[in-house]
PDB file of N, CA and C in Angstrom:
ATOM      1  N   UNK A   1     -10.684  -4.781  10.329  1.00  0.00           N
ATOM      2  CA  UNK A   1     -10.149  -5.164   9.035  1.00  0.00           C
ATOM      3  C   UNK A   1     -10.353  -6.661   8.874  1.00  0.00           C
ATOM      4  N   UNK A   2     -10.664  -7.153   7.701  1.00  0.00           N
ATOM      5  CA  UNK A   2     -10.892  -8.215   7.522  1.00  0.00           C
ATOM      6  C   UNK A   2      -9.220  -9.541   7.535  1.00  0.00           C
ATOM      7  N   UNK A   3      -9.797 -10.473   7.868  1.00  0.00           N
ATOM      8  CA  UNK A   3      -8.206 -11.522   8.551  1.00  0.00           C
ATOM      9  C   UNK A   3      -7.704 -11.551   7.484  1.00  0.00           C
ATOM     10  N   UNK A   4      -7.614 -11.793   6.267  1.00  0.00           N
ATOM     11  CA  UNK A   4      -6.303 -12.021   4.935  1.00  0.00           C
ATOM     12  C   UNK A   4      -5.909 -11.070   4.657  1.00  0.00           C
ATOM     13  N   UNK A   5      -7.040  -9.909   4.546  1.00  0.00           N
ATOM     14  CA  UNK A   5      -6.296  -8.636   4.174  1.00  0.00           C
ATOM     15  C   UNK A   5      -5.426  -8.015   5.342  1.00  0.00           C
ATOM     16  N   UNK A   6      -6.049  -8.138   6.404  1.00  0.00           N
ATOM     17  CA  UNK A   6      -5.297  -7.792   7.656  1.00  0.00           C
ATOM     18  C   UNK A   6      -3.681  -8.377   7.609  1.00  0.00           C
ATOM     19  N   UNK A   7      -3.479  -9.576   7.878  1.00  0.00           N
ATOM     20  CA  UNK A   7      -2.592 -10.079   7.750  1.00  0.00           C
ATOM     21  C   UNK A   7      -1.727 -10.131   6.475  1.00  0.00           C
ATOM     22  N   UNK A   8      -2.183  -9.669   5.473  1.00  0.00           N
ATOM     23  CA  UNK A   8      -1.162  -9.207   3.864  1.00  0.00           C
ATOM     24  C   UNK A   8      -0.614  -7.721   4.333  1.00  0.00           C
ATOM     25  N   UNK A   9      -1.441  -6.904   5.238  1.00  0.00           N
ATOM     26  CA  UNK A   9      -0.959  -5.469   5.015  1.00  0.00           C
ATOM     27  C   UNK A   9      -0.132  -5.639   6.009  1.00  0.00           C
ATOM     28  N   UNK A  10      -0.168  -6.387   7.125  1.00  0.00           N
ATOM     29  CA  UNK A  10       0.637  -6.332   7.948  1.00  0.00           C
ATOM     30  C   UNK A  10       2.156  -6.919   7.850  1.00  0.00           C
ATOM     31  N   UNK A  11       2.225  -7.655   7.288  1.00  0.00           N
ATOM     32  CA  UNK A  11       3.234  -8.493   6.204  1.00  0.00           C
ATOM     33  C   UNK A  11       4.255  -7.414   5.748  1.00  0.00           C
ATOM     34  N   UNK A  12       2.994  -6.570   4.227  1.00  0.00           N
ATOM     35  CA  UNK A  12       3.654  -5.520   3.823  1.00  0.00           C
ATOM     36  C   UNK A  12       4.309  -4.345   4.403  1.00  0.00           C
ATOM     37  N   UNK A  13       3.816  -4.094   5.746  1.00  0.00           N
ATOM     38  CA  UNK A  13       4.365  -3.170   6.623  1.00  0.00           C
ATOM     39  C   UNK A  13       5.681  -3.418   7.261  1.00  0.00           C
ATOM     40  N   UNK A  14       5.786  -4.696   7.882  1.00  0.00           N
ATOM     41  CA  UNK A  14       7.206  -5.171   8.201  1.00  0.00           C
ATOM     42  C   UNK A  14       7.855  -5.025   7.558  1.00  0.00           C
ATOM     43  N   UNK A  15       7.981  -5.252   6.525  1.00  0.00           N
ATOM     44  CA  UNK A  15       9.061  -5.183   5.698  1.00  0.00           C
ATOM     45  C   UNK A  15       9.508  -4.388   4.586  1.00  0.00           C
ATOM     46  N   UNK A  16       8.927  -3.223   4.976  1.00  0.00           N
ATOM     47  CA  UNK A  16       9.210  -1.383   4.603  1.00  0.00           C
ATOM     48  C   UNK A  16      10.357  -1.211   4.585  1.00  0.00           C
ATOM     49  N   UNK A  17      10.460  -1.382   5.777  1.00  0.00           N
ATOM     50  CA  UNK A  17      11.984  -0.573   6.036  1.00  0.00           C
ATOM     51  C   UNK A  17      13.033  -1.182   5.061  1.00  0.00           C
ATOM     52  N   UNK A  18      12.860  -2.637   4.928  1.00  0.00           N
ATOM     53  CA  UNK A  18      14.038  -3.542   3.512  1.00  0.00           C
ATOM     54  C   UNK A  18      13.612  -2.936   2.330  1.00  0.00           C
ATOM     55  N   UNK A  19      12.219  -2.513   2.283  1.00  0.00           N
ATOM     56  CA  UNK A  19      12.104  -2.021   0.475  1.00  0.00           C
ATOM     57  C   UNK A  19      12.659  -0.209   0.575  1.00  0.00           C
ATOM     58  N   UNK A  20      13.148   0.319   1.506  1.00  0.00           N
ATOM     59  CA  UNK A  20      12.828   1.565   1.100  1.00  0.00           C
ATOM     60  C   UNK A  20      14.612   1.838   0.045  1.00  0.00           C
ATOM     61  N   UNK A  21      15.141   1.244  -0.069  1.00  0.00           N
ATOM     62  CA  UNK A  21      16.285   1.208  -0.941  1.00  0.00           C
ATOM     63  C   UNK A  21      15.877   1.158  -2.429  1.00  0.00           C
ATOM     64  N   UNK A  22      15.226  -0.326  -2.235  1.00  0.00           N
ATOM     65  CA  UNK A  22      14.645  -0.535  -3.999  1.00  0.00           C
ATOM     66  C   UNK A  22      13.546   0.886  -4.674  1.00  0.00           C
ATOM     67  N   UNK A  23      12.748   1.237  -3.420  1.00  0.00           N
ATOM     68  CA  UNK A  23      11.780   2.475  -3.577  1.00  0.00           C
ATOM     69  C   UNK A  23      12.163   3.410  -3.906  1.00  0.00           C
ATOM     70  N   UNK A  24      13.515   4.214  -4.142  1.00  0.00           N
ATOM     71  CA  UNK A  24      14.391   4.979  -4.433  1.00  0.00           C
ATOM     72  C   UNK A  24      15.498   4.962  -5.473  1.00  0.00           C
ATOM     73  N   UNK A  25      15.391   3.602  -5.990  1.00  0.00           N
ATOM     74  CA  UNK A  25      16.447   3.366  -6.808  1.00  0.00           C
ATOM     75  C   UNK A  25      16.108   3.532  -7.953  1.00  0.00           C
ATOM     76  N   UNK A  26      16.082   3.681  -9.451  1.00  0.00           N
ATOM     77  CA  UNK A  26      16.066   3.454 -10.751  1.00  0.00           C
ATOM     78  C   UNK A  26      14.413   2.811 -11.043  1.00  0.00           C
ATOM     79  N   UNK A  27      13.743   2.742 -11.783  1.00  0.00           N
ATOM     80  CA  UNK A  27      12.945   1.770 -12.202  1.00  0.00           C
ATOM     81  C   UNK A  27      13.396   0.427 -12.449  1.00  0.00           C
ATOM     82  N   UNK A  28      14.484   0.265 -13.280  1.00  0.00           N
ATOM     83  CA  UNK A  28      14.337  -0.673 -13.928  1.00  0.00           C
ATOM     84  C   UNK A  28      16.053  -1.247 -13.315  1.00  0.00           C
ATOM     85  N   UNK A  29      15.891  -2.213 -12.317  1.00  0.00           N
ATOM     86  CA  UNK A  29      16.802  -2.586 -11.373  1.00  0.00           C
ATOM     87  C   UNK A  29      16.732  -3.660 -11.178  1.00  0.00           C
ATOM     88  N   UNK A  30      17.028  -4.603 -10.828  1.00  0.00           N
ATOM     89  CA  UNK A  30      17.481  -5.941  -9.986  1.00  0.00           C
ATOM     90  C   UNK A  30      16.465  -5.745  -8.647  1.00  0.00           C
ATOM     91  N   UNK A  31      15.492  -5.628  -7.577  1.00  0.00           N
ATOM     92  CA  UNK A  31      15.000  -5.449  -6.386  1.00  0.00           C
ATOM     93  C   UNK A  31      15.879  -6.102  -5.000  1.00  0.00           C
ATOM     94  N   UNK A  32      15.988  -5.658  -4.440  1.00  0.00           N
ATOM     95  CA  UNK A  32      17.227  -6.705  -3.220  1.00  0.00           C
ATOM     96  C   UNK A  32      16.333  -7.723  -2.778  1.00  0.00           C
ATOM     97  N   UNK A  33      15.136  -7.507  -2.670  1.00  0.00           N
ATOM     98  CA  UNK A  33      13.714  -7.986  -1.885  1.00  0.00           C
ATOM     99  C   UNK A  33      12.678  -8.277  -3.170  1.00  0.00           C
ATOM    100  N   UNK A  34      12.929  -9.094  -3.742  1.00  0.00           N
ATOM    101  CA  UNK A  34      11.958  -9.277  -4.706  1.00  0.00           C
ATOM    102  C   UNK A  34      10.027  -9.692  -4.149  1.00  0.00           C
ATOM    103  N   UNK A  35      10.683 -10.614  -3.756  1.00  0.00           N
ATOM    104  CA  UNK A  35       9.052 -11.738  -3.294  1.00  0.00           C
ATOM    105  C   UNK A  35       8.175 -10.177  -2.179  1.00  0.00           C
ATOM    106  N   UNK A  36       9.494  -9.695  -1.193  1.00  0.00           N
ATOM    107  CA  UNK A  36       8.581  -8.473  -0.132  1.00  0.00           C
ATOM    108  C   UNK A  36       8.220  -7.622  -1.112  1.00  0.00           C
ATOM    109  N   UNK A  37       8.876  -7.205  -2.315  1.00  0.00           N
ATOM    110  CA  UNK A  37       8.202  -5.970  -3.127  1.00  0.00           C
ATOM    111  C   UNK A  37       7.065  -6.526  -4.107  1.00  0.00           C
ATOM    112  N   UNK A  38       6.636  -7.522  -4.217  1.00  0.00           N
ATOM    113  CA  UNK A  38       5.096  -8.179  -4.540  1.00  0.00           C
ATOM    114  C   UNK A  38       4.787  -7.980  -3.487  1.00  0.00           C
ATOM    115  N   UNK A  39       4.994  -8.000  -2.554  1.00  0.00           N
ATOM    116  CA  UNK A  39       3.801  -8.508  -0.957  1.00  0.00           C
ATOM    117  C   UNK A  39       3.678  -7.522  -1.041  1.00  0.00           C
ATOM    118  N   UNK A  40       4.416  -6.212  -1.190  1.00  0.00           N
ATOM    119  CA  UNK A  40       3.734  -4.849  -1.063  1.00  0.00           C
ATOM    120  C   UNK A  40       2.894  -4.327  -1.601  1.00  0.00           C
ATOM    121  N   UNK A  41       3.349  -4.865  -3.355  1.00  0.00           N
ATOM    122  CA  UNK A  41       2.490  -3.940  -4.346  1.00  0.00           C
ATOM    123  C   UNK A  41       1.539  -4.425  -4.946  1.00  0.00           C
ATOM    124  N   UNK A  42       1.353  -5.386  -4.068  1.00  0.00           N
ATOM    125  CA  UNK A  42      -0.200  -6.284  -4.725  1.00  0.00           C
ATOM    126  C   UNK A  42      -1.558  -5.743  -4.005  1.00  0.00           C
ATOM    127  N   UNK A  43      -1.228  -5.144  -3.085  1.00  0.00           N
ATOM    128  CA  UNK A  43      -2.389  -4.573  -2.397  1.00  0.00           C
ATOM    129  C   UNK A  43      -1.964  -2.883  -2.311  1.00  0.00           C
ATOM    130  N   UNK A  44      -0.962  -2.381  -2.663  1.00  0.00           N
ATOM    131  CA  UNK A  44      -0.758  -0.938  -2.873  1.00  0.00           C
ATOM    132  C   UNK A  44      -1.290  -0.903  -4.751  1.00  0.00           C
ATOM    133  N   UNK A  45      -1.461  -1.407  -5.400  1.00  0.00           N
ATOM    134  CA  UNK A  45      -1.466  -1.643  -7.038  1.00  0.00           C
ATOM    135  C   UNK A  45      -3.435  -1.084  -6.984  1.00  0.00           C
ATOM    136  N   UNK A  46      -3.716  -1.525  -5.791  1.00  0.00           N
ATOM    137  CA  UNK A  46      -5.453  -1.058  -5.762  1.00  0.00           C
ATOM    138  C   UNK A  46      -5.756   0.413  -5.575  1.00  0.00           C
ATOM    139  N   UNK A  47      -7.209   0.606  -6.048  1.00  0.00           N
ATOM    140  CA  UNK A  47      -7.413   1.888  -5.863  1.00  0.00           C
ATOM    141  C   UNK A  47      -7.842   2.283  -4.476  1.00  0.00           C
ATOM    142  N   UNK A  48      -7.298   3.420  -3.903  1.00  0.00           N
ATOM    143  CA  UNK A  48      -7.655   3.376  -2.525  1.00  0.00           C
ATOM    144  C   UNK A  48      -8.557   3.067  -2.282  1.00  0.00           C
ATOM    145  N   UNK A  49     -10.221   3.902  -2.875  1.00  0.00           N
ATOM    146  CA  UNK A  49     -11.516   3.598  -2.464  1.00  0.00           C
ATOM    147  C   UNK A  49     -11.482   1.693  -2.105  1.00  0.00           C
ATOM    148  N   UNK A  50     -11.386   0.733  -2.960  1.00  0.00           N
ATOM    149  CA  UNK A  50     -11.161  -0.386  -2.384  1.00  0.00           C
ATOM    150  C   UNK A  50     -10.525  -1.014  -1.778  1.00  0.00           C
ATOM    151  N   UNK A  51      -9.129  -0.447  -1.181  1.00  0.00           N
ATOM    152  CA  UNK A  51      -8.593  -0.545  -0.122  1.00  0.00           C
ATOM    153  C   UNK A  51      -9.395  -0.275   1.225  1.00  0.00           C
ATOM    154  N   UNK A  52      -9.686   1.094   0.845  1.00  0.00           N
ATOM    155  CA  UNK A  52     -10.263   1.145   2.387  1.00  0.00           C
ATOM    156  C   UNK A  52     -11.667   0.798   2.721  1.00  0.00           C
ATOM    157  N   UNK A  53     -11.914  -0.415   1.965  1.00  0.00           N
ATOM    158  CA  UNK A  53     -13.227  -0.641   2.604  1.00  0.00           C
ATOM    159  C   UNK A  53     -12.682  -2.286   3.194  1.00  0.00           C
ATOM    160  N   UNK A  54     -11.307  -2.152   3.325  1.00  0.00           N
ATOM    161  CA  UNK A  54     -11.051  -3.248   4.743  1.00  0.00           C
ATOM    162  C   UNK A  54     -10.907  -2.772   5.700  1.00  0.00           C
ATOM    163  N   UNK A  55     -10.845  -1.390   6.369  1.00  0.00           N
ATOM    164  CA  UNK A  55     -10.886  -1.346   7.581  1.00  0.00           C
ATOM    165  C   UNK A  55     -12.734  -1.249   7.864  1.00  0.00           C
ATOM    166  N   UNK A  56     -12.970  -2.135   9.146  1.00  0.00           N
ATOM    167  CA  UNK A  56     -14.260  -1.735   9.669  1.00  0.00           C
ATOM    168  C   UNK A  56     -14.861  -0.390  10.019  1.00  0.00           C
ATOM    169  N   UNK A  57     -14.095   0.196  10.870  1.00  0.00           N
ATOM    170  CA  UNK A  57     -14.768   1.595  10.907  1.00  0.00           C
ATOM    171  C   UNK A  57     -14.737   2.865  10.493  1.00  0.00           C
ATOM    172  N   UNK A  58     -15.370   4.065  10.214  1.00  0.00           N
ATOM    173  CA  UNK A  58     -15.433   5.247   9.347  1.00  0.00           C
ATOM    174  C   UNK A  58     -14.269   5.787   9.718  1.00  0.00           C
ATOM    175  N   UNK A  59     -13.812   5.870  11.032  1.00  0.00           N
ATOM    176  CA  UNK A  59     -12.460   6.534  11.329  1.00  0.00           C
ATOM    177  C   UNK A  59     -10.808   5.982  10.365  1.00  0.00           C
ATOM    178  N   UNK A  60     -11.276   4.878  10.516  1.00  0.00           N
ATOM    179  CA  UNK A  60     -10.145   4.188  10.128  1.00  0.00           C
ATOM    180  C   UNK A  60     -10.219   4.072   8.196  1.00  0.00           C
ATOM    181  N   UNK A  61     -11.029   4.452   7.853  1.00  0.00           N
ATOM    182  CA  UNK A  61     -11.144   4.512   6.284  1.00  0.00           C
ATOM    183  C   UNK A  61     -10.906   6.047   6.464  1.00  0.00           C
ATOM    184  N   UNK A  62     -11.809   6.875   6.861  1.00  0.00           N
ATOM    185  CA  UNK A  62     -10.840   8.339   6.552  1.00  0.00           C
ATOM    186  C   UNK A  62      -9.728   8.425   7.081  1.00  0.00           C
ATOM    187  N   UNK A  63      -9.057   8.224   7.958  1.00  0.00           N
ATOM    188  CA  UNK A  63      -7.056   7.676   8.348  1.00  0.00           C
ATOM    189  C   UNK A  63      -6.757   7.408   6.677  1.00  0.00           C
ATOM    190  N   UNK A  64      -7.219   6.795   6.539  1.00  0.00           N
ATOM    191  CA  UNK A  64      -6.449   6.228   5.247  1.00  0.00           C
ATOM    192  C   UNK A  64      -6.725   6.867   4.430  1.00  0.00           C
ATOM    193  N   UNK A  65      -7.925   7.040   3.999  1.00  0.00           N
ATOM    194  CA  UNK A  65      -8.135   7.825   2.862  1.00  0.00           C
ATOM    195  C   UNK A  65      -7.558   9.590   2.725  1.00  0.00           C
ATOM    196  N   UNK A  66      -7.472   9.558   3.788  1.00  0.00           N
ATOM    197  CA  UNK A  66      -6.831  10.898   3.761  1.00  0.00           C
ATOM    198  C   UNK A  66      -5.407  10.833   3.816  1.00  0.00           C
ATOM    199  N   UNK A  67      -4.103   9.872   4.321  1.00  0.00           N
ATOM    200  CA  UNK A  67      -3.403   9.901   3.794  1.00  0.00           C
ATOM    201  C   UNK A  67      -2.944   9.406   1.935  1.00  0.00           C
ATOM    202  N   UNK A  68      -3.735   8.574   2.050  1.00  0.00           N
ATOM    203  CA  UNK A  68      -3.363   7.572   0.279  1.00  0.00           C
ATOM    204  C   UNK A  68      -4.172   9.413  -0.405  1.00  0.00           C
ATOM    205  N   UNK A  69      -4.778  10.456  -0.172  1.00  0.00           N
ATOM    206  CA  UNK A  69      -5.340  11.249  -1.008  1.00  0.00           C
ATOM    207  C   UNK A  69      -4.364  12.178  -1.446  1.00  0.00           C
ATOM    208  N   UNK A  70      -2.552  12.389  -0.321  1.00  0.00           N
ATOM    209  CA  UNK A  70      -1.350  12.868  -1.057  1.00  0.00           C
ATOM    210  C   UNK A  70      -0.607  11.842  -2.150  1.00  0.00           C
ATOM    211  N   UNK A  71      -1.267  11.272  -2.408  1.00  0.00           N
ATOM    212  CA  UNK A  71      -0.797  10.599  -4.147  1.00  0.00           C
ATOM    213  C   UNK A  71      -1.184  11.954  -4.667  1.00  0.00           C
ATOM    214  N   UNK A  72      -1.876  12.768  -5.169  1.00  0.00           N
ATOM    215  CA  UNK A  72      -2.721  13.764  -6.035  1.00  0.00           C
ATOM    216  C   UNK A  72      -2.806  13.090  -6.936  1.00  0.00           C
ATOM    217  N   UNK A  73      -3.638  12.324  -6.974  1.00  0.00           N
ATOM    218  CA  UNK A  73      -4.682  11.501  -8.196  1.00  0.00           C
ATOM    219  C   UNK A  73      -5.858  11.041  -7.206  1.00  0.00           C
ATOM    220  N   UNK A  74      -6.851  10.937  -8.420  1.00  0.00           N
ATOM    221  CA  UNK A  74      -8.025  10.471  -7.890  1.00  0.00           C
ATOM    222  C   UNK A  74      -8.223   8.859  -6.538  1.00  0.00           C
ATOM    223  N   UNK A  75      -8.562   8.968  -6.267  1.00  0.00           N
ATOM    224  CA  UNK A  75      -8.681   7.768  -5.047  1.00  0.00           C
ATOM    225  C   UNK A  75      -9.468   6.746  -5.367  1.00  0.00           C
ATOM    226  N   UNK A  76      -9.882   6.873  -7.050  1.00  0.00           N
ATOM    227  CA  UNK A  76     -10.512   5.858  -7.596  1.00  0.00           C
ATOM    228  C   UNK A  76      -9.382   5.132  -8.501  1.00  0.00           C
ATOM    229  N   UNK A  77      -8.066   5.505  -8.559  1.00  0.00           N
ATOM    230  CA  UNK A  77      -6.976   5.393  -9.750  1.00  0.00           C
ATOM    231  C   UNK A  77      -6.429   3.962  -9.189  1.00  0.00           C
ATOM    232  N   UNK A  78      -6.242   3.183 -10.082  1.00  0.00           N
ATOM    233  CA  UNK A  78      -5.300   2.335  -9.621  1.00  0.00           C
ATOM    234  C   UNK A  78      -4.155   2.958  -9.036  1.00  0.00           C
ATOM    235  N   UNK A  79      -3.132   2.195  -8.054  1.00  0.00           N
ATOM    236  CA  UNK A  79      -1.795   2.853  -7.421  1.00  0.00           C
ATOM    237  C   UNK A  79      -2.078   3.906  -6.467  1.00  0.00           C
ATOM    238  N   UNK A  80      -3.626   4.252  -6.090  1.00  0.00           N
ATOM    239  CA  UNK A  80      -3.791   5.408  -5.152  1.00  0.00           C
ATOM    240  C   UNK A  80      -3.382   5.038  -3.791  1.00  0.00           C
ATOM    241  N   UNK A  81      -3.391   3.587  -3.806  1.00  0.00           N
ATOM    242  CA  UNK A  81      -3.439   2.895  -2.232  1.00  0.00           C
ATOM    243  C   UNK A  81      -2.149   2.955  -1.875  1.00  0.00           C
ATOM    244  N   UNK A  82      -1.080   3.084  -2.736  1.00  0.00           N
ATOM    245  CA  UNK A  82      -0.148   2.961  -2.366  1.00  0.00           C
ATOM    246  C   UNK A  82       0.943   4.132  -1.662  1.00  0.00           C
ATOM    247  N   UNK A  83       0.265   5.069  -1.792  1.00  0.00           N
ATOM    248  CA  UNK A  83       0.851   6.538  -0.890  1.00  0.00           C
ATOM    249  C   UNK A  83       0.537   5.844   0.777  1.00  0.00           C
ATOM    250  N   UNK A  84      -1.123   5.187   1.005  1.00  0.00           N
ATOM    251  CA  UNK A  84      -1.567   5.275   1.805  1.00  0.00           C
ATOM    252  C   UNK A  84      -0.957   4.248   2.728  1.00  0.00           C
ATOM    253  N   UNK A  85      -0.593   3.243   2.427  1.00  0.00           N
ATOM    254  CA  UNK A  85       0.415   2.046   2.828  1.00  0.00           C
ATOM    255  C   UNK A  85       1.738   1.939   3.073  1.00  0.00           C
ATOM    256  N   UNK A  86       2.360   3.303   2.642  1.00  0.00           N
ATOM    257  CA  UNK A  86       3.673   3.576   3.037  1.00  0.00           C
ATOM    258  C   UNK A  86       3.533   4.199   4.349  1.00  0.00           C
TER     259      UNK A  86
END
């Protein structure tokens, strides 16, 4: 995986476990975690297909692509990446 993107997803991963409250709550809420729920959804907001062309190898893009593909929408959609990142 390439180093910025590497290090943004990894970012976004830590700090899952604080968003999974706001992830469940209402749409239109206050966030407890504002600034971590950008860090998340700035790179979950992409369509998978361009997500996964940061990991280097074929294994590791189908890993992903095959989870982000239970969104049921296309994997070209914006927001597809974001099944795959949870």
């Amino acid at each position: 995986m390439t180093g910025r993107l590497a290090a943004g997803l990894r970012g976004a991963a830590r700090g899952l476990d604080m968003l999974k409250d706001d992830f469940f709550r209402p749409i239109l809420h206050v966030p407890s975690h504002p600034l971590r729920l950008a860090r998340f959804g700035a790179p979950a907001a992409l369509p998978a297909t361009a997500l996964a062309r940061a990991w280097k190898s074929d294994q590791a893009r189908a890993l992903f692509g095959g989870v982000a593909a239970h969104a049921l929408s296309p994997l070209t959609w914006p927001m597809s990446s974001s099944v795959g990142m949870a």
